[in-house]
C-alpha atoms as a PDB file:
ATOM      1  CA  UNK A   1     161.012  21.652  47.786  1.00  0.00           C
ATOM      2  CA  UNK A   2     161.087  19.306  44.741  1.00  0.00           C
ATOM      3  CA  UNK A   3     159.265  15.568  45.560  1.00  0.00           C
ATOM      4  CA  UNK A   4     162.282  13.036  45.267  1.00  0.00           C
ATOM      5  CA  UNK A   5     161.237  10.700  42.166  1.00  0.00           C
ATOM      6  CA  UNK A   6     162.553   7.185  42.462  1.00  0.00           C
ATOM      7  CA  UNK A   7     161.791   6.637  39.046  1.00  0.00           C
ATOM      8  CA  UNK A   8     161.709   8.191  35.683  1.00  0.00           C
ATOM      9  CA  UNK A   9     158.883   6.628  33.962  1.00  0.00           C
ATOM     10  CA  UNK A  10     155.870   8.407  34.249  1.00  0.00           C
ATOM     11  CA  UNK A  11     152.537   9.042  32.719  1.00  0.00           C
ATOM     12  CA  UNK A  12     151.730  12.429  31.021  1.00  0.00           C
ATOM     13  CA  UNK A  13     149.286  14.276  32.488  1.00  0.00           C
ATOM     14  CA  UNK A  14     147.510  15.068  29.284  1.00  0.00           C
ATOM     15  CA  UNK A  15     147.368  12.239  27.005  1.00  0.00           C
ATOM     16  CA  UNK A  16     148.220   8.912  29.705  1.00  0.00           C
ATOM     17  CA  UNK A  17     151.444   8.012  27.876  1.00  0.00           C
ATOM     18  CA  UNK A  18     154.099   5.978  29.381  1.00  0.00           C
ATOM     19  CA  UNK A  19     157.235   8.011  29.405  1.00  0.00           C
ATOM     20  CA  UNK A  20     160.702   6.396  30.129  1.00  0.00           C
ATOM     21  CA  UNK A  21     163.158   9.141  30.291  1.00  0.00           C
ATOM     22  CA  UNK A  22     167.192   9.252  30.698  1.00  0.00           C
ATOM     23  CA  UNK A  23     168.017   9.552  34.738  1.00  0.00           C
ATOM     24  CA  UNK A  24     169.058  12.795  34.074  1.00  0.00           C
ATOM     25  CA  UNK A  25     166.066  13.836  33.374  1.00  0.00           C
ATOM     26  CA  UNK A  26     165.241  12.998  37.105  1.00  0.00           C
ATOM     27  CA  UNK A  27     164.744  17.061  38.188  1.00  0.00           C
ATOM     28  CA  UNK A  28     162.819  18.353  35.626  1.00  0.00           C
ATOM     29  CA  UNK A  29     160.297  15.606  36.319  1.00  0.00           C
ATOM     30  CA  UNK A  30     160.725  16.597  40.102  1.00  0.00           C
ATOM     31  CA  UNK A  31     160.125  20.239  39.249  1.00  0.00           C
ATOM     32  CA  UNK A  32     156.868  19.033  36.527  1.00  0.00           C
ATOM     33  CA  UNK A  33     155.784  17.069  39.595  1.00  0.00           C
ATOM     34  CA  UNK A  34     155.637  19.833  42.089  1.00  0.00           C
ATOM     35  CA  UNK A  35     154.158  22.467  39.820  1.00  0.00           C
ATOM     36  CA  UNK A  36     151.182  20.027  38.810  1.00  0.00           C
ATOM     37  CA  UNK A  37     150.596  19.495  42.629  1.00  0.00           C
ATOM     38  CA  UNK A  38     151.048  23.231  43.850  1.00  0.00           C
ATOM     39  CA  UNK A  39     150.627  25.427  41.528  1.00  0.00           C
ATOM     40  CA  UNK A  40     148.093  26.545  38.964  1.00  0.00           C
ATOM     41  CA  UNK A  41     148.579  27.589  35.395  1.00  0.00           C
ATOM     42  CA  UNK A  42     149.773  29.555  33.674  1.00  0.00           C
ATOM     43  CA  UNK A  43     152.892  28.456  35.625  1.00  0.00           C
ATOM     44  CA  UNK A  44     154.996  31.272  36.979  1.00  0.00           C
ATOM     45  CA  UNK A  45     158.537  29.966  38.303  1.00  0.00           C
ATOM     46  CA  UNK A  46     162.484  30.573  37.991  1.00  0.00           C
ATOM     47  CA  UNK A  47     164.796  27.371  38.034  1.00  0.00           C
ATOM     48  CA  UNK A  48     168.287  28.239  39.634  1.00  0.00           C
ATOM     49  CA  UNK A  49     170.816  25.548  39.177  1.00  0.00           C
ATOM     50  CA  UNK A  50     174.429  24.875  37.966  1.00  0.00           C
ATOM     51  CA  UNK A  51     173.468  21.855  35.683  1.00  0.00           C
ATOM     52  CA  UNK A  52     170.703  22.438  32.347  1.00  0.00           C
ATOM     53  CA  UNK A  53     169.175  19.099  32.397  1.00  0.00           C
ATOM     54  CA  UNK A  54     165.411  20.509  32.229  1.00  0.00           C
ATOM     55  CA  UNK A  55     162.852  19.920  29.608  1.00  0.00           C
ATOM     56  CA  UNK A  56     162.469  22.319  26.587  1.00  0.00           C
ATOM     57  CA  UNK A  57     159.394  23.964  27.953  1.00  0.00           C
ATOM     58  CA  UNK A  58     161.611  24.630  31.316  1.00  0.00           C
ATOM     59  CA  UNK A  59     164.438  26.739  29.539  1.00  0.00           C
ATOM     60  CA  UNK A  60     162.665  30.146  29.656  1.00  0.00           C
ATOM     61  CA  UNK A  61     162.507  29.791  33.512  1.00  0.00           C
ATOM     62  CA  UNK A  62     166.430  28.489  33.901  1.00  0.00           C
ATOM     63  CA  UNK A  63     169.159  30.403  35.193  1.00  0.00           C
ATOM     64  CA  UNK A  64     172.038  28.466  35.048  1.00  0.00           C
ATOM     65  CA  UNK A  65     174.689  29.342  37.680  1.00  0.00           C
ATOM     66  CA  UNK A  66     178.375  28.277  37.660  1.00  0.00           C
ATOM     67  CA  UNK A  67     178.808  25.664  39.943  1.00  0.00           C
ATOM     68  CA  UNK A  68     181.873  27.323  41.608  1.00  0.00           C
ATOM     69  CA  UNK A  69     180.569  30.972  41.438  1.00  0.00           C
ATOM     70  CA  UNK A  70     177.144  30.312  42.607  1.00  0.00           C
ATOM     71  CA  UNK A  71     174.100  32.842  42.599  1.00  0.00           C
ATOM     72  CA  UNK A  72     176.041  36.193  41.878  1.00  0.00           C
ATOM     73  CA  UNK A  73     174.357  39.402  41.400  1.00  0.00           C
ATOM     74  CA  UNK A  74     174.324  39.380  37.783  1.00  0.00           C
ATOM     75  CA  UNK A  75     171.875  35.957  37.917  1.00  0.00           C
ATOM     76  CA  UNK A  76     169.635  36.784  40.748  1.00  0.00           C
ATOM     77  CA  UNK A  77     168.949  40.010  38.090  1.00  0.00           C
ATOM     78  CA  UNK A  78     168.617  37.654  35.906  1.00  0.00           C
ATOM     79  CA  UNK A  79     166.091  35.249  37.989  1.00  0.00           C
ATOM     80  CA  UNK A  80     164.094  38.748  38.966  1.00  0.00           C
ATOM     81  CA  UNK A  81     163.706  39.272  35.398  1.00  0.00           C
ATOM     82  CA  UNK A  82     162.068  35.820  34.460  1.00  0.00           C
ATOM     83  CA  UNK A  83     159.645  36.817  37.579  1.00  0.00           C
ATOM     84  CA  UNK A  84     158.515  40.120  37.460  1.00  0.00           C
END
């Protein structure tokens, strides 16, 4: 599970730059969050979700579901294929 982010300005990890970002922008800070606190890189993940409000670099891992169709078969073959 994704920390819940009260806010959306943050510093980047690389450089120490204040970012302000749109609060839309509130999960794929969530998801940046947990990675940099769980995982190690080369990152290896699959985003599942009905909305596409992640950060360029976070595309390649989306599957974008509809939000009244859900996961079907066609996009957990789809997640399986960003994993393996």
């Amino acid at each position: 599970m994704t920390p819940v982010l009260l806010s959306t300005t943050y510093n980047d990890a690389r450089n120490g730059n204040l970012f302000t970002l749109p609060e839309r922008n509130a999960k794929a800070l969530e998801i940046q969050a947990w990675l940099q606190r769980n995982a190690k890189e080369p990152f290896e993940y699959v985003i599942i979700d009905d909305e596409n409000v992640f950060f360029y670099g976070q595309q390649e891992h989306l599957v974008q579901t509809d939000e009244y169709d859900g996961l079907t078969i066609k996009k957990a073959q789809e997640a399986i294929s960003i994993w393996a």
